[in-house]
Protein backbone atom coordinates (compact mmCIF):
# COMPACT_ATOMS: atom_id res chain seq x y z
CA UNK A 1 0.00 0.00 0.00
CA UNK A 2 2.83 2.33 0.44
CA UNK A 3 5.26 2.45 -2.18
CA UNK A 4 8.77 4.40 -2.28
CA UNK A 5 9.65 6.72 -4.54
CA UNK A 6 12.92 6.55 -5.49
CA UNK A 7 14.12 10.41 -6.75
CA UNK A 8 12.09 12.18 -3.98
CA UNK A 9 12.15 9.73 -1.50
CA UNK A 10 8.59 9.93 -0.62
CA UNK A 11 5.99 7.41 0.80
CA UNK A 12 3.17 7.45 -1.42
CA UNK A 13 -0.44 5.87 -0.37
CA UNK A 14 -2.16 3.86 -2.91
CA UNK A 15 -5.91 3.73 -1.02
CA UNK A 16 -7.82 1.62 -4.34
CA UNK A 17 -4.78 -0.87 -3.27
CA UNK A 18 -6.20 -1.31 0.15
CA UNK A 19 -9.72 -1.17 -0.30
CA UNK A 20 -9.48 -3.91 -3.49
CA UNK A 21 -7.82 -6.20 -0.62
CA UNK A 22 -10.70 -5.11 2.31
CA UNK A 23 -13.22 -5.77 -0.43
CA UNK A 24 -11.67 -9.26 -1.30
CA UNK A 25 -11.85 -10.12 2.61
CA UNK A 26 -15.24 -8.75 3.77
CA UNK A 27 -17.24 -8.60 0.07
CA UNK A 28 -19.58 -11.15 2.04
CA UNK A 29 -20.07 -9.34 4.55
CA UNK A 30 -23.71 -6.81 4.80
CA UNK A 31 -21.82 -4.02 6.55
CA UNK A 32 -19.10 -3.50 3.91
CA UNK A 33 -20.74 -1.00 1.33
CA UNK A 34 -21.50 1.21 4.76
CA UNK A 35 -17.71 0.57 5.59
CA UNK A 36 -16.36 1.80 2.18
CA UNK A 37 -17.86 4.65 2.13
CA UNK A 38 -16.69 5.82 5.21
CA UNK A 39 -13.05 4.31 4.64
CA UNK A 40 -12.91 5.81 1.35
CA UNK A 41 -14.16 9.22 3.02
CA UNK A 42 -11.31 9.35 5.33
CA UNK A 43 -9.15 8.31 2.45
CA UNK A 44 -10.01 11.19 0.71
CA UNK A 45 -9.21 13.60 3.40
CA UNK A 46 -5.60 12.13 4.52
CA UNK A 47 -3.96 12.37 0.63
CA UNK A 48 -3.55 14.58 -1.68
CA UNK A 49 -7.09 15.57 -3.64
CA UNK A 50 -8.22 16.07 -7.57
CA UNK A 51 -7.73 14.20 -10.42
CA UNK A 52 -4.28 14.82 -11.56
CA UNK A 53 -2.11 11.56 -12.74
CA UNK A 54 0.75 13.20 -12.42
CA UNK A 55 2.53 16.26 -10.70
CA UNK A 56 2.99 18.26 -13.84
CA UNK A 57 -0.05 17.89 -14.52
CA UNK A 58 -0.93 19.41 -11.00
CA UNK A 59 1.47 22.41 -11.53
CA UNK A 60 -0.33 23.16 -15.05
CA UNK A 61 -3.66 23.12 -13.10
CA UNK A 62 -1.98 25.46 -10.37
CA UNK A 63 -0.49 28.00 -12.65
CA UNK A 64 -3.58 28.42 -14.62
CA UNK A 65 -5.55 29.32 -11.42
CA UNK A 66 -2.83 32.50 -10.45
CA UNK A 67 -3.73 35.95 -10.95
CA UNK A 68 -0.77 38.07 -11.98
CA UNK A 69 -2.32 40.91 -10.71
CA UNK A 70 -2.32 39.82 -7.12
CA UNK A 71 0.72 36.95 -7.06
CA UNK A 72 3.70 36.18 -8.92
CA UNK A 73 5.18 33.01 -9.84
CA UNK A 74 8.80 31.68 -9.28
CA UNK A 75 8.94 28.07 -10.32
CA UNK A 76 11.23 25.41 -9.09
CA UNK A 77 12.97 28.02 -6.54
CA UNK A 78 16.25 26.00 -5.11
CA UNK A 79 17.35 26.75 -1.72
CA UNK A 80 19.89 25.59 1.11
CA UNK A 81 19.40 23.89 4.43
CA UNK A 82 20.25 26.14 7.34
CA UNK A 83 22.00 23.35 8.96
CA UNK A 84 24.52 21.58 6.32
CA UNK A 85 27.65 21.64 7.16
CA UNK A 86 28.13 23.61 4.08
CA UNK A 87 27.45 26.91 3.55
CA UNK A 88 24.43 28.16 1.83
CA UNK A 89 26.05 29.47 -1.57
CA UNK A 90 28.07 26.46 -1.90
CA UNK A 91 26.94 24.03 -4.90
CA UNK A 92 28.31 21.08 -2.35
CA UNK A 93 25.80 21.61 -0.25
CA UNK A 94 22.88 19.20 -0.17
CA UNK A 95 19.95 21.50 -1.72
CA UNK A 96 16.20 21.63 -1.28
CA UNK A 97 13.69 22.67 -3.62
CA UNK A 98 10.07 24.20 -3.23
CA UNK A 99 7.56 24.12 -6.57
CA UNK A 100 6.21 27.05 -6.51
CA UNK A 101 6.48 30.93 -4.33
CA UNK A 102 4.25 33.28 -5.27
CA UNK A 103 5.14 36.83 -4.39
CA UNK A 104 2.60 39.07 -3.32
CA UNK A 105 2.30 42.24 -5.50
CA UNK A 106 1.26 45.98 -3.95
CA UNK A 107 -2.19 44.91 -4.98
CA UNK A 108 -2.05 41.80 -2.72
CA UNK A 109 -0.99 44.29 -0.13
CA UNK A 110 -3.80 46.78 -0.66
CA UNK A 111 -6.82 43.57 -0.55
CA UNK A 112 -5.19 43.22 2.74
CA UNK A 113 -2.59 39.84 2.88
CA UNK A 114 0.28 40.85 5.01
CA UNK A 115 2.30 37.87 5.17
CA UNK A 116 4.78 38.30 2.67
CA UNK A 117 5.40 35.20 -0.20
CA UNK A 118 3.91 31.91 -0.11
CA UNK A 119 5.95 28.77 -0.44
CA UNK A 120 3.75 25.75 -2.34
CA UNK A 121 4.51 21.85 -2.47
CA UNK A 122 2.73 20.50 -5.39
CA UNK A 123 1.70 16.72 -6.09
CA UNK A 124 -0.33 14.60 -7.64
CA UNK A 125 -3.35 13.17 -6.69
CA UNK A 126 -3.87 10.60 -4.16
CA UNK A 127 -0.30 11.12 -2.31
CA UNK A 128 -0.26 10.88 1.33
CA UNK A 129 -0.32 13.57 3.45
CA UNK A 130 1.84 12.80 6.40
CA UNK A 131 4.93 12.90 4.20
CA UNK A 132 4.51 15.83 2.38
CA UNK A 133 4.06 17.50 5.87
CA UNK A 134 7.80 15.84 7.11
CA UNK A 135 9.12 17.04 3.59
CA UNK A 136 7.76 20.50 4.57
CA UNK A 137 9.27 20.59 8.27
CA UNK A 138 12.45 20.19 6.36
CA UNK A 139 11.75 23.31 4.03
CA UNK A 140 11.18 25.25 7.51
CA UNK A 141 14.63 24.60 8.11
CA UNK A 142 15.99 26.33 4.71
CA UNK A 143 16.49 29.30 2.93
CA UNK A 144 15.69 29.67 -0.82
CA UNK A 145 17.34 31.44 -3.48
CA UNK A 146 14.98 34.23 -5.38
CA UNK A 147 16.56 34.68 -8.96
CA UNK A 148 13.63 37.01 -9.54
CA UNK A 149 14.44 39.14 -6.93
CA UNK A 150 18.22 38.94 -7.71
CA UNK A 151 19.32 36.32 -5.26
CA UNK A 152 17.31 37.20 -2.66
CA UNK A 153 17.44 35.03 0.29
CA UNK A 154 13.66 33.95 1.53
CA UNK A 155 12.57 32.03 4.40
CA UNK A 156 8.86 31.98 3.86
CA UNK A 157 6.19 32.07 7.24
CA UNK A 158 3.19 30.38 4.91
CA UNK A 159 3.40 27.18 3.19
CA UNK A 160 0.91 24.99 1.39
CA UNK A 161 0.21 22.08 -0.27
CA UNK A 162 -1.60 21.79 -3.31
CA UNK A 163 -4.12 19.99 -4.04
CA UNK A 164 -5.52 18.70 -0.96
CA UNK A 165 -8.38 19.90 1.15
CA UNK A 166 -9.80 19.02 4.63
CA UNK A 167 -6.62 17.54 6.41
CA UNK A 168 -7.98 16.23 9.54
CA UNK A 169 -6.84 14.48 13.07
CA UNK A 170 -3.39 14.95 14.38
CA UNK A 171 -2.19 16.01 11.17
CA UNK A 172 -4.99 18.92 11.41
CA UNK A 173 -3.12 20.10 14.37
CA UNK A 174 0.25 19.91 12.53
CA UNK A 175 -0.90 21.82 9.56
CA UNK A 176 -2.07 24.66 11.97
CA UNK A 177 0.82 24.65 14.34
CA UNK A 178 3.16 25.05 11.17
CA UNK A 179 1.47 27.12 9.00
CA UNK A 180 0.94 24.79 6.36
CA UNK A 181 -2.34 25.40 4.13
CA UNK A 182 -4.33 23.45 2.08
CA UNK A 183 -4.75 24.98 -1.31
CA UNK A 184 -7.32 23.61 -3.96
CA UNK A 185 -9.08 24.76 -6.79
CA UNK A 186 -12.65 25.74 -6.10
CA UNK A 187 -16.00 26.61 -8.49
CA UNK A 188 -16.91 29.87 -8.46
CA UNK A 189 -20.69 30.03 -9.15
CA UNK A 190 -22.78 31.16 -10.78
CA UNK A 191 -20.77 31.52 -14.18
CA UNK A 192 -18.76 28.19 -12.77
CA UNK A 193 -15.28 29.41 -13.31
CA UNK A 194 -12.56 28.64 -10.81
CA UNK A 195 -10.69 30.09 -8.14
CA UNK A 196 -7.23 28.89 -5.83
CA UNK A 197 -8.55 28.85 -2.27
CA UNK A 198 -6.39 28.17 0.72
CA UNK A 199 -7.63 27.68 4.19
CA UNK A 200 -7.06 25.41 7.01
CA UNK A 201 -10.01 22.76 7.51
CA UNK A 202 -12.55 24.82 5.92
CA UNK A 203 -11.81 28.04 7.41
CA UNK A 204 -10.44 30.72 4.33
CA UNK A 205 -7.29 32.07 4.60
CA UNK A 206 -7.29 33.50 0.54
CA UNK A 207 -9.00 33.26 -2.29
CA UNK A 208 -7.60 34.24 -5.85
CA UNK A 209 -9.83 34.53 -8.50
CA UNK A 210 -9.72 35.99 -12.25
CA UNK A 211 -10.98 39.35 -10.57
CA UNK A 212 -10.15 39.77 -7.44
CA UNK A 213 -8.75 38.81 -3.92
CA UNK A 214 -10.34 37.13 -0.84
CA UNK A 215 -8.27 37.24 2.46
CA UNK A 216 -9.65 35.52 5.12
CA UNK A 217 -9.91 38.23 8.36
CA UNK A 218 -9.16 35.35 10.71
CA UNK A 219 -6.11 34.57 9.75
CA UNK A 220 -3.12 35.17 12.42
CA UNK A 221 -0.31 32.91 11.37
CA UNK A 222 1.83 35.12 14.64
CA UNK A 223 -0.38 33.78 17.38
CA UNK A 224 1.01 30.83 19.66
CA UNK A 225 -0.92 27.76 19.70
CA UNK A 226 -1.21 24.46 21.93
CA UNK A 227 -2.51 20.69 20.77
CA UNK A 228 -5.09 20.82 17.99
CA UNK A 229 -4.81 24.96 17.75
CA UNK A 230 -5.94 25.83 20.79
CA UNK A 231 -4.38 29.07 22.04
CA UNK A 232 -1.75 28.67 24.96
């Protein structure tokens, strides 16, 4: 059920691999259809969401749901781990490397988000959760390279993961503690078009749409939290 992957050395979760062999076991039994549902429910909400077969097909999806006017986009930025026994400019150092940080432009600034660039892991669909969440722990611990903005040194506070929605449990309280969003695509009705929103289990941190910016008023990445999000 969990396989490795070789170049990025991540677990990945294959759930229609362990419900085929629950549904081989218990297809006798009355109660499994109710099961299912509810297994492949909580499936749903511990990986990565969508329909995407493979990760460039999720960063095509992501890119074409950024609005220039609000965000934008450095792709594949490299950076350096803060503790390698090499320094960070040397090209023997053991790098990291984050998809996607989108830049916040005066316009962001004006619609009211405050928290400077946003740092996003991008998979494909049906990828565990709980390792992209280690992987990102790891990017907390680095500094990346901005060629844009002429080898600027960023240590983002907001990261997120795209696409999943709805993380839940004790990783729930991770994602919270660490600042690390969900970010899906959502329908914007009633002319159905679609919008990047990222929030934490349901509650909206931002929006971006083709005309305009949401940012949640809740949102207080500064504020120190206990188990679960509770403030201290």
């Amino acid at each position: 059920m969990y396989q490795n992957n070789v170049i990025g050395k991540e677990q990945r979760f294959n759930p229609q691999e362990m419900l085929d062999k629950l549904a081989e076991k218990y297809q006798d039994d009355p109660m499994w259809r109710e099961v299912s549902f509810a297994l492949k429910d909580s499936i749903r909400k511990q990986t990565t969401c969508g329909e995407f077969k493979s990760e460039t097909d999720a960063c095509a999806a992501f890119d074409g749901l950024i609005n220039p006017d609000f965000f934008y986009v450095e792709n594949e930025v490299v950076g350096r781990r803060l503790f390698d026994d090499k320094p960070v400019d040397s090209d023997q150092g053991q790098g990291v490397r984050i998809d996607r940080l989108l830049f916040p432009t005066q316009k962001a600034f004006n619609a009211g988000w405050i928290y400077g660039p946003i740092a996003v892991e991008i998979k494909k669909s049906n990828m565990a959760i709980g390792p992209i969440l280690s992987q990102i722990l790891e990017y907390r611990q680095s500094v990346f390279i901005s060629k844009r903005l002429r080898n600027t040194r960023i240590m983002p506070l907001v990261f997120a993961i795209f696409p999943a929605q709805h993380i839940s449990h004790d990783l729930q309280s991770l994602q919270e503690n660490q600042i690390i969003l969900s970010c899906h695509s959502k329908k914007i009705y009633p002319d159905n078009g679609q919008m990047l929103r990222i929030d934490t289990f349901g509650r909206m941190v931002l929006e971006i749409m083709s005309n305009g910016l949401n940012v949640g008023p809740s949102f207080k990445p500064n504020i120190r939290k206990g188990h679960r999000g509770r403030e201290k």
